[in-house]
C-alpha atoms as a PDB file:
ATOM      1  CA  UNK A   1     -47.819  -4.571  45.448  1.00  0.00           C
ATOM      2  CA  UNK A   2     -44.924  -7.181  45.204  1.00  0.00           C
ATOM      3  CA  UNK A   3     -45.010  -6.325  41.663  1.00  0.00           C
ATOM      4  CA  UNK A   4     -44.485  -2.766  42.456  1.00  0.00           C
ATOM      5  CA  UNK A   5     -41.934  -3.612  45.058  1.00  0.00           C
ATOM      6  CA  UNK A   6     -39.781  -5.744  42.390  1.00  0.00           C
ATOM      7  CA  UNK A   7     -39.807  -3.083  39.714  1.00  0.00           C
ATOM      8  CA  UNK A   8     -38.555  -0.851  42.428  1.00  0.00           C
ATOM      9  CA  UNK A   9     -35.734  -2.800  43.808  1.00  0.00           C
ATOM     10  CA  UNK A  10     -34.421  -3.753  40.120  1.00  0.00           C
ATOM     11  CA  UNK A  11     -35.046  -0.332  39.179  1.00  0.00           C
ATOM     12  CA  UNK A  12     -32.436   0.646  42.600  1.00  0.00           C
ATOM     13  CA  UNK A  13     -30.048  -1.944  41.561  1.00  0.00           C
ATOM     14  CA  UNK A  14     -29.276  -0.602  37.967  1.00  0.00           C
ATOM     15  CA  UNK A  15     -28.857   2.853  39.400  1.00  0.00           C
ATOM     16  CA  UNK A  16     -26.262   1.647  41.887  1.00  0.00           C
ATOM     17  CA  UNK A  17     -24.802   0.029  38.732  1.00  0.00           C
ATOM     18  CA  UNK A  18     -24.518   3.105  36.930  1.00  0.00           C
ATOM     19  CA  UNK A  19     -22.853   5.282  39.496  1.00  0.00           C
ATOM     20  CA  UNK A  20     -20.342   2.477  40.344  1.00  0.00           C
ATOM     21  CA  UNK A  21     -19.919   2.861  36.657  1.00  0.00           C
ATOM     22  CA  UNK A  22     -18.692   6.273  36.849  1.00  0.00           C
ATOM     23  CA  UNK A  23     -16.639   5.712  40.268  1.00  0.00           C
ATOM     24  CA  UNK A  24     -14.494   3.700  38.412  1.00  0.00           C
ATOM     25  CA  UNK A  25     -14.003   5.637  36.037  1.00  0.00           C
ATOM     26  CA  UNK A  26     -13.311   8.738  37.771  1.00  0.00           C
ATOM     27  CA  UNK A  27     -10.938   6.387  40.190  1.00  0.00           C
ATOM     28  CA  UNK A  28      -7.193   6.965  40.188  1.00  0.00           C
ATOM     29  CA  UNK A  29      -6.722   3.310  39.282  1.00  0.00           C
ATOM     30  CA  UNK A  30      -8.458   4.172  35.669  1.00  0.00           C
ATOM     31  CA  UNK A  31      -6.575   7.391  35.364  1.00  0.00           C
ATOM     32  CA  UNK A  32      -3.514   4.661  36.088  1.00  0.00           C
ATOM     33  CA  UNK A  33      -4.342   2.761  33.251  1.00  0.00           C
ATOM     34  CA  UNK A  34      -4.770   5.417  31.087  1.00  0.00           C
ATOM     35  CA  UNK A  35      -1.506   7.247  31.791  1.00  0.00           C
ATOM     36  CA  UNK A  36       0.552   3.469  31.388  1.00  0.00           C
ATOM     37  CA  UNK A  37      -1.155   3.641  27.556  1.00  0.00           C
ATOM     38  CA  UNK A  38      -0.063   7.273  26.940  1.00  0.00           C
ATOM     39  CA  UNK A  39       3.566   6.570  28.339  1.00  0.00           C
ATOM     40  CA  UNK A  40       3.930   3.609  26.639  1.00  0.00           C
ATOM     41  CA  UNK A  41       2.754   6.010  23.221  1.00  0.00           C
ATOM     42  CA  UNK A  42       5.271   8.098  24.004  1.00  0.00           C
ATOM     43  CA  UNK A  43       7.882   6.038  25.457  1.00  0.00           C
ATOM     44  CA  UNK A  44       7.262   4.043  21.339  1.00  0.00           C
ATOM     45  CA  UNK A  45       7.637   7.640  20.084  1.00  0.00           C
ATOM     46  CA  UNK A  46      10.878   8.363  21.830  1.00  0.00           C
ATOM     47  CA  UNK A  47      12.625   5.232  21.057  1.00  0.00           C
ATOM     48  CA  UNK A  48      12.399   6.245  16.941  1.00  0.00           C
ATOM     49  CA  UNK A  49      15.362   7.691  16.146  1.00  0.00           C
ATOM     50  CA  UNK A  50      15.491  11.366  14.586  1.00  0.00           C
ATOM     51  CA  UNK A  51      18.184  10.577  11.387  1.00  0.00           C
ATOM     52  CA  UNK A  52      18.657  12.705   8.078  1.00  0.00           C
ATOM     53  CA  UNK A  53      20.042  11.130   5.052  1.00  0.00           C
ATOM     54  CA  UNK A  54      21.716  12.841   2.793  1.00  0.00           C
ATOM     55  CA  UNK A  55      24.208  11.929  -0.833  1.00  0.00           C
ATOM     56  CA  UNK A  56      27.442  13.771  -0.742  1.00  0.00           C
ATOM     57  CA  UNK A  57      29.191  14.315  -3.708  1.00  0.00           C
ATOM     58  CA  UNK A  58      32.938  14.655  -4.735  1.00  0.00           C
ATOM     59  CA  UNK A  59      34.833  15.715  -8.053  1.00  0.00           C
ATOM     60  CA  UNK A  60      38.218  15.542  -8.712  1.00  0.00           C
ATOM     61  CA  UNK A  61      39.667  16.522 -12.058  1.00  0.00           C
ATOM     62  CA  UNK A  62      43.200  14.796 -12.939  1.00  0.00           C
ATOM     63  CA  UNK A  63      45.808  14.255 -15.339  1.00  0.00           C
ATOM     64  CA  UNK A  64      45.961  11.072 -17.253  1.00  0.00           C
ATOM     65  CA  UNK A  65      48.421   9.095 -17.342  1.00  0.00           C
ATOM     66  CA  UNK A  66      48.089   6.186 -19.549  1.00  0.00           C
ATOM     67  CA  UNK A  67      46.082   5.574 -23.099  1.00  0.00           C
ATOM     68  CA  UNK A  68      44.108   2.290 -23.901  1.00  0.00           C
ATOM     69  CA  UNK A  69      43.627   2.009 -27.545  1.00  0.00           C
ATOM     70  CA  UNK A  70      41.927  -0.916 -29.644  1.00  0.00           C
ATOM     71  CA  UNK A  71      44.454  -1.772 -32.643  1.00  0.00           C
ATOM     72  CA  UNK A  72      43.229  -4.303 -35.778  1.00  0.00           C
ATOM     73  CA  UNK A  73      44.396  -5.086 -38.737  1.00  0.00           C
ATOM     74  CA  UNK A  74      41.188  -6.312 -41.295  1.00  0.00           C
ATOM     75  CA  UNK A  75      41.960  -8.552 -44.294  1.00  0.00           C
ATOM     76  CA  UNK A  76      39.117  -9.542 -47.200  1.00  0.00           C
ATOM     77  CA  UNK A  77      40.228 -12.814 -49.574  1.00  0.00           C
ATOM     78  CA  UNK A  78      38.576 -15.019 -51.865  1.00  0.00           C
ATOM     79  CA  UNK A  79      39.347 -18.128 -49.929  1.00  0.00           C
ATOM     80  CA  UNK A  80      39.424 -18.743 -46.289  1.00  0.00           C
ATOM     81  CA  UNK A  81      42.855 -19.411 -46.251  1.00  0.00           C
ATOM     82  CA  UNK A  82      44.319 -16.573 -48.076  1.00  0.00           C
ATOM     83  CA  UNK A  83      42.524 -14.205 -45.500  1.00  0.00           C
ATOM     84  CA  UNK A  84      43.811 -15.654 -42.727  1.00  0.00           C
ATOM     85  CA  UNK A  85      47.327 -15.617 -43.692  1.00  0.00           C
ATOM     86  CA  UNK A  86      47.203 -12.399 -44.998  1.00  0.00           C
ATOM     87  CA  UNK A  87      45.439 -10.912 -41.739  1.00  0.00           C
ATOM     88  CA  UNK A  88      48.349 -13.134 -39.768  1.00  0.00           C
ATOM     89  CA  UNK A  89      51.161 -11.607 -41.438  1.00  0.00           C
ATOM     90  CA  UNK A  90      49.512  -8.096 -41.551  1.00  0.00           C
ATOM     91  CA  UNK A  91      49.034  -7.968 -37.579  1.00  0.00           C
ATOM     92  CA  UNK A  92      52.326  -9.383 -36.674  1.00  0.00           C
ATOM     93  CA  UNK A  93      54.225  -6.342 -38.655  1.00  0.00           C
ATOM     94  CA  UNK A  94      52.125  -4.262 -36.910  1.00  0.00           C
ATOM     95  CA  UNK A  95      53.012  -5.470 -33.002  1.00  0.00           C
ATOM     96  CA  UNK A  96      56.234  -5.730 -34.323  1.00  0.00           C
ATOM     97  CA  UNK A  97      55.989  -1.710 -35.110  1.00  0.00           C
ATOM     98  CA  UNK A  98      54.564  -1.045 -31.750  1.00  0.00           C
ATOM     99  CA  UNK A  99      57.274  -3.212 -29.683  1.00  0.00           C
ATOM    100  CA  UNK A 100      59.846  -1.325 -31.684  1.00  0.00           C
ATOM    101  CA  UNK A 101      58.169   1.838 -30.058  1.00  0.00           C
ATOM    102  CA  UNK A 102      58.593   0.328 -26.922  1.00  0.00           C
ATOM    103  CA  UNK A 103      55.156  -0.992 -26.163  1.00  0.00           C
ATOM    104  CA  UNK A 104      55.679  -4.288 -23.811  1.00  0.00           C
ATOM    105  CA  UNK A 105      54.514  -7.801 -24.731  1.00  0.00           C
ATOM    106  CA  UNK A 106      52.422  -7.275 -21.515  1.00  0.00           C
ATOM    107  CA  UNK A 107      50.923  -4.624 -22.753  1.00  0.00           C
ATOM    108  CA  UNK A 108      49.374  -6.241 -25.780  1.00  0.00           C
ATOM    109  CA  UNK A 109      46.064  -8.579 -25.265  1.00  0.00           C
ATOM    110  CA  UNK A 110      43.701  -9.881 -28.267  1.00  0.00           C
ATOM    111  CA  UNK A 111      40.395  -8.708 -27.879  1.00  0.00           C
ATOM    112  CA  UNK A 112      38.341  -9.974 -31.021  1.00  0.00           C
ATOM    113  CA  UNK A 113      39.174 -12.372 -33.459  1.00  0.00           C
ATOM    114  CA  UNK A 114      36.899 -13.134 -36.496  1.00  0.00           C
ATOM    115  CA  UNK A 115      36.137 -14.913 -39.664  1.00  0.00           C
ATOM    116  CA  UNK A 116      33.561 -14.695 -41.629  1.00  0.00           C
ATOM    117  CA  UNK A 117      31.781 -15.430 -45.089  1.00  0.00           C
ATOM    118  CA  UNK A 118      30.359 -12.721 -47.530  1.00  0.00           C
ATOM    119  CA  UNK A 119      27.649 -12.501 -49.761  1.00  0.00           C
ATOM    120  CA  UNK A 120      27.991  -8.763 -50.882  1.00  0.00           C
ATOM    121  CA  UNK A 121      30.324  -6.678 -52.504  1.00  0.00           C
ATOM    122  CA  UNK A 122      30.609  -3.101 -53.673  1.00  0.00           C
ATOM    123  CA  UNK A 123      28.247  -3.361 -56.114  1.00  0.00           C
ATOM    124  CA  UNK A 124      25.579  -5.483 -54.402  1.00  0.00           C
ATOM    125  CA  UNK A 125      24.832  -9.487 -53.676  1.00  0.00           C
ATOM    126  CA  UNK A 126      27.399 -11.508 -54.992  1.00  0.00           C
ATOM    127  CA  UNK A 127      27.036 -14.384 -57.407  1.00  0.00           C
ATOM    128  CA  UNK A 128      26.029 -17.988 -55.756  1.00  0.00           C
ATOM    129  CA  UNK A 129      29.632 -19.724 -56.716  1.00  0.00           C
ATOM    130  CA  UNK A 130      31.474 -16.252 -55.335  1.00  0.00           C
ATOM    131  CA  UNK A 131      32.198 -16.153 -51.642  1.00  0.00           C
ATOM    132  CA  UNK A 132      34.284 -13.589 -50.153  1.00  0.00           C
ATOM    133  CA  UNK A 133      36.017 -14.138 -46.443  1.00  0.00           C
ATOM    134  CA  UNK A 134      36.690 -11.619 -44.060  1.00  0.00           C
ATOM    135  CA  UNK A 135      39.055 -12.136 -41.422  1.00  0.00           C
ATOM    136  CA  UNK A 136      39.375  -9.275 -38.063  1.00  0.00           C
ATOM    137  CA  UNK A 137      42.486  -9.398 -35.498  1.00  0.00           C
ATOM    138  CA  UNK A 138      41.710  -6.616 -33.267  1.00  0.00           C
ATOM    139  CA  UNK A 139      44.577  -6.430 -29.934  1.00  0.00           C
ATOM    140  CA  UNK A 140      43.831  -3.877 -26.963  1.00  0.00           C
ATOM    141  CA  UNK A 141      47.438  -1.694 -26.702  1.00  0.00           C
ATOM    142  CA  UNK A 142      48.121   0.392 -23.421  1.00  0.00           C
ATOM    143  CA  UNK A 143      50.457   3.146 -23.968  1.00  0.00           C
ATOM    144  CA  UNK A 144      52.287   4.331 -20.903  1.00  0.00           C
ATOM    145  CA  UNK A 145      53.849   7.435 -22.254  1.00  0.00           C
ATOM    146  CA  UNK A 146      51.478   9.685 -23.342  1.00  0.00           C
ATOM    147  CA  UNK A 147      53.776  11.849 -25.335  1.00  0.00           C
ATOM    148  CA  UNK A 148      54.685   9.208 -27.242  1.00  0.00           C
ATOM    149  CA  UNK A 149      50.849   8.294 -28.138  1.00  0.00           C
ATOM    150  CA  UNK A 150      50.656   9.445 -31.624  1.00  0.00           C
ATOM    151  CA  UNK A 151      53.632   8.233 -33.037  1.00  0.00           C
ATOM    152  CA  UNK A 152      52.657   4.613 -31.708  1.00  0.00           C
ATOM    153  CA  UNK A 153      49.283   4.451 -33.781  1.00  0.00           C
ATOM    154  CA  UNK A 154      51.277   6.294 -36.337  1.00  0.00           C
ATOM    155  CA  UNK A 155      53.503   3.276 -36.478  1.00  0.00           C
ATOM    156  CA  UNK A 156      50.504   0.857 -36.305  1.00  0.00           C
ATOM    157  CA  UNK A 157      49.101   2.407 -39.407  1.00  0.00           C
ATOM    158  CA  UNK A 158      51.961   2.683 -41.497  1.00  0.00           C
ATOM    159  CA  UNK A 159      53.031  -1.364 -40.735  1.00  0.00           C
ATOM    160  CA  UNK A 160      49.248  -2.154 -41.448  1.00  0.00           C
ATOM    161  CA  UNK A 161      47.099  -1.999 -38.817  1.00  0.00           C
ATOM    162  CA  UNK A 162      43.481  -0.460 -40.946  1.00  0.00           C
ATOM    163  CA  UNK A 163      40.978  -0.415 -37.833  1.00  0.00           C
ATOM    164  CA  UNK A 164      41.851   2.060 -34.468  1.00  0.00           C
ATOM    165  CA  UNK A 165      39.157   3.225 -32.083  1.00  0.00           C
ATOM    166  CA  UNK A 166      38.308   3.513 -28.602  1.00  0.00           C
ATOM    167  CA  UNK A 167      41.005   5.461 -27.733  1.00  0.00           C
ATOM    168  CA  UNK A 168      40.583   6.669 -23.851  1.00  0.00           C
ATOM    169  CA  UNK A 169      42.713   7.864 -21.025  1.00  0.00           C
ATOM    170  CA  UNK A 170      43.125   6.861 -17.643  1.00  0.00           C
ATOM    171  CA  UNK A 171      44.555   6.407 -14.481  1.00  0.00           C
ATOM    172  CA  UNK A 172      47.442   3.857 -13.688  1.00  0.00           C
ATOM    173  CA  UNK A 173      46.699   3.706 -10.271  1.00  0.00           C
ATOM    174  CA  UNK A 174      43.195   5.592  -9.640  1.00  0.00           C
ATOM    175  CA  UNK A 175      43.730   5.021  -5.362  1.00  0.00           C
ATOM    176  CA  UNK A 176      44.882   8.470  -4.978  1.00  0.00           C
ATOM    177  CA  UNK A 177      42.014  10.309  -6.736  1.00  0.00           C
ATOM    178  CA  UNK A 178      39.459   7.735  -5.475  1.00  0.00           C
ATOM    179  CA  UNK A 179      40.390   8.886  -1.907  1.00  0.00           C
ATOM    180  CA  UNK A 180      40.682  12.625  -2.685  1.00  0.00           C
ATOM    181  CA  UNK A 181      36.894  12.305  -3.918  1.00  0.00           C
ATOM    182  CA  UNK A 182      35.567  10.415  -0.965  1.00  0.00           C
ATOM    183  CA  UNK A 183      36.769  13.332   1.378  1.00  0.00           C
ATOM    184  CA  UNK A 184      35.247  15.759  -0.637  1.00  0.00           C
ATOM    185  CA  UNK A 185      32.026  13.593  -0.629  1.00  0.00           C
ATOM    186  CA  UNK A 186      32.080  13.489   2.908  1.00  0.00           C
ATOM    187  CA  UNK A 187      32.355  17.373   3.284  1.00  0.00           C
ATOM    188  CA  UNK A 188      29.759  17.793   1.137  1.00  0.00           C
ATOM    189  CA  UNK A 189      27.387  15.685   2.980  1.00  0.00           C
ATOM    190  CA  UNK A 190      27.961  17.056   6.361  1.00  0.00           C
ATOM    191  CA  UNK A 191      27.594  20.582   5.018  1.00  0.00           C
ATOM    192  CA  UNK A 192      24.324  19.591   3.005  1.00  0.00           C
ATOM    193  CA  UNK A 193      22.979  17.584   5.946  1.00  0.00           C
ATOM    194  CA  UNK A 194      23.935  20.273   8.368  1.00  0.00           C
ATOM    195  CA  UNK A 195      21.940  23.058   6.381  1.00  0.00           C
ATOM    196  CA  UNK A 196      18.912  20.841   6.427  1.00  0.00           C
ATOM    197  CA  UNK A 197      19.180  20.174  10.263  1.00  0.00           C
ATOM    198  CA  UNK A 198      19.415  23.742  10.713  1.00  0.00           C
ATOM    199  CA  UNK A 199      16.177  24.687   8.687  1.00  0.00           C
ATOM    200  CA  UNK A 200      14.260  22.399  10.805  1.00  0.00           C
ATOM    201  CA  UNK A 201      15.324  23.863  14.294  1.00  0.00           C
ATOM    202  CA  UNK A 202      18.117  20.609  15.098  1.00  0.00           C
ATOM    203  CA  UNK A 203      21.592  19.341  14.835  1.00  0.00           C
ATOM    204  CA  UNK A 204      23.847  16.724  13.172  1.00  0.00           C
ATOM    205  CA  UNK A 205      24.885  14.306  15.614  1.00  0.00           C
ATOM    206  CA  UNK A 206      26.621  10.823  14.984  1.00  0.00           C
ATOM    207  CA  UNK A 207      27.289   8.785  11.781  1.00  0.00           C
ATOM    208  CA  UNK A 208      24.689   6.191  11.292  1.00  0.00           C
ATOM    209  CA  UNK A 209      25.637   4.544   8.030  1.00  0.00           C
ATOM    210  CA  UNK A 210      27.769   5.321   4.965  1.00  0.00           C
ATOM    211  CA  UNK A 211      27.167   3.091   1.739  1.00  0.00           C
ATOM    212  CA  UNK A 212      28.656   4.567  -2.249  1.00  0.00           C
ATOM    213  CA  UNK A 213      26.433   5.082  -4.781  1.00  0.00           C
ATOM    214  CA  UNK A 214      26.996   2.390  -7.434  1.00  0.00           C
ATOM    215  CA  UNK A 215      25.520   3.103 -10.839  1.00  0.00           C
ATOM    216  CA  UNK A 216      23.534   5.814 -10.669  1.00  0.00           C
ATOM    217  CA  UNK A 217      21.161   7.014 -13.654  1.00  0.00           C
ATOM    218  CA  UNK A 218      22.793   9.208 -16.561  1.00  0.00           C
ATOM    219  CA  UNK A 219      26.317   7.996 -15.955  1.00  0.00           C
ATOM    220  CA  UNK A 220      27.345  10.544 -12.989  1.00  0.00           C
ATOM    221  CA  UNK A 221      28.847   8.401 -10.700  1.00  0.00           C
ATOM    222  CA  UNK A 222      30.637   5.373 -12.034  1.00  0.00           C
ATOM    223  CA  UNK A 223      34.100   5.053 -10.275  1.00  0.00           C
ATOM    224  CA  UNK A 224      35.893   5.233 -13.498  1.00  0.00           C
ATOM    225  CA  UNK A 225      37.195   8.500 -15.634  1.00  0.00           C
ATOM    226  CA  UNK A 226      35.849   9.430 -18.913  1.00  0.00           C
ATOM    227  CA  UNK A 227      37.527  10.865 -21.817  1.00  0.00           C
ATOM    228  CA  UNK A 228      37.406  14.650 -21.660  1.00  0.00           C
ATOM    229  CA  UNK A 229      38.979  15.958 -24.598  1.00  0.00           C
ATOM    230  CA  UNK A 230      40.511  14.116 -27.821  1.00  0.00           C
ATOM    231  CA  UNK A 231      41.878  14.765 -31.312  1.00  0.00           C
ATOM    232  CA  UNK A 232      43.295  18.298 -30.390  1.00  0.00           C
ATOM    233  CA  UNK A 233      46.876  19.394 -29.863  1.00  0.00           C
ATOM    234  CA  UNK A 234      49.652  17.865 -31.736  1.00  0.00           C
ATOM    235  CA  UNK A 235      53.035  15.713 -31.520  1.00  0.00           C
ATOM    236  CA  UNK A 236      54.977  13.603 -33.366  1.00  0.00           C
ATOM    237  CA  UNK A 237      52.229  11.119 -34.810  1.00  0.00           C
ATOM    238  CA  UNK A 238      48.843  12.147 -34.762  1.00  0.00           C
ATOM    239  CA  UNK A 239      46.944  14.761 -33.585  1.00  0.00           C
ATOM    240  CA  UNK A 240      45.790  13.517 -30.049  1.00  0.00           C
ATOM    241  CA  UNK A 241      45.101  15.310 -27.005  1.00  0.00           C
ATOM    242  CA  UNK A 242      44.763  13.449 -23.345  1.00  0.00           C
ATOM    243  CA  UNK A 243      42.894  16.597 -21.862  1.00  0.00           C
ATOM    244  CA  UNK A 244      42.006  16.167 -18.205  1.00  0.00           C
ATOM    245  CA  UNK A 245      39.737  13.367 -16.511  1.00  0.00           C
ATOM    246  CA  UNK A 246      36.824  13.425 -13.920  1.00  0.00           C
ATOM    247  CA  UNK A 247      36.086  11.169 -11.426  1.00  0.00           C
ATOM    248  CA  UNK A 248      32.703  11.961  -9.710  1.00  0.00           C
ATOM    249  CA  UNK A 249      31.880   9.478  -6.476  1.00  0.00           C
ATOM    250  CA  UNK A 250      28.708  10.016  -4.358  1.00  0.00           C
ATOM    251  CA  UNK A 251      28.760   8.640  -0.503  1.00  0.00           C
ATOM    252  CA  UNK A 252      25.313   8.396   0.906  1.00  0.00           C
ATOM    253  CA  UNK A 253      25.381   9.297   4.685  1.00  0.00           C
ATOM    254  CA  UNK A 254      22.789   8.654   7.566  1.00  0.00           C
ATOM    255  CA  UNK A 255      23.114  11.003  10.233  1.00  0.00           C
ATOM    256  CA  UNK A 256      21.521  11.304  13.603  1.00  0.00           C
ATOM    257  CA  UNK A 257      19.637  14.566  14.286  1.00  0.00           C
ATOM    258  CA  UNK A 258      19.703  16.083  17.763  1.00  0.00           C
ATOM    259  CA  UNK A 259      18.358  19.015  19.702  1.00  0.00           C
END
């Protein structure tokens, strides 16, 4: 009978349990604690802000204004000496002939200067005793007046100078047309950023962050201006054409995105 009565009471108690149980949880003070995790959710979600980033793009074509061209004068000798002197004399006829055509002292640097020994000829390996030397004065020129571009390495070749290459035109002073393609970049962004906004039902709000684009992949977007155009068109000297120049800067833009 006590037995009975036990089971009973325990049997009561765990019951009592139970619905307490489900008081609680049907109690505002759970429903508080559940709505304090769901606004907190949503307050996280809320405080991540909505931004678009986008790479704007600017071109400006322009007229050179100044040539850089790599002048040398190459000398081969059976003795060390003899090339040397020969390449020494050679070279200083030639920036002789290129002050005459009014290219400044300033505008004259060395770039490479070589000697070395060789083992071959024209007609194959040399013989052990036979060693020929070759000696390589090469001087970076800038020419300021591009009209007057051929004659100068006409000059150069006639008083000597037997190695000319990487001819290229540029920009004096490239401020101008650096600016001029940052405000197109910027355009470009806000229109491209702006049509994406739109497609996804929002708006462009405020400037985050603005960086360049520094060496990008295939050679698009380097700050500097490569050489469009050469070896057409005539003048004086030779045949040499400046063409026209392109400067292509990117600006990537973060923008906010509003409602």
């Amino acid at each position: 009978m006590q037995y009975r009565l036990g089971h009973r009471l325990a049997t009561a108690g765990l019951a009592a349990v139970m619905v307490a149980g489900v008081l609680f949880a049907a109690s505002p003070a759970s429903n508080l604690v559940a709505g304090v995790y769901a606004q907190d959710a949503a307050g996280t979600a809320a405080a991540l802000p909505r931004t678009i980033t986008v790479v704007g793009e600017g071109i400006v074509n322009i007229k050179p204004d100044v040539a850089r061209a790599n002048i040398g004068v190459e000398t081969v000798s059976d003795t060390v000496q003899e090339a040397t002197a020969e390449n020494s004399a050679t070279l200083e006829a030639v920036l002789a002939a290129l002050r005459e055509q009014g290219i400044a002292d300033t505008d004259m640097t060395t770039s490479s200067y070589s000697v070395y020994a060789e083992r071959y000829g024209s007609d194959g390996p040399l013989p052990n005793d036979q060693v020929r030397y070759r000696v390589s004065n090469n001087v970076t020129v800038l020419v300021r007046d591009l009209d007057a571009l051929g004659t100068v390495l006409d000059a150069a070749v006639v008083a000597g100078a037997n190695n000319i290459y990487g001819v290229e035109f540029l920009l004096d002073d490239p401020t101008a047309a650096r600016s001029e393609a940052r405000g197109l970049a910027v355009a470009n962004a806000q229109a491209t950023a702006a049509e994406l906004a739109e497609l996804n039902g929002l708006a462009v709000g405020n400037v985050i962050s603005i960086s360049e684009v520094i060496g990008q992949a295939g050679g698009s977007y380097n700050n500097q201006f490569m050489q469009s155009s050469l070896g057409r068109g005539g003048g004086e000297g030779l045949p040499i054409e400046p063409g026209q120049l392109r400067l292509t800067l990117q600006l990537q833009i973060m923008y906010e995105l509003v409602e």
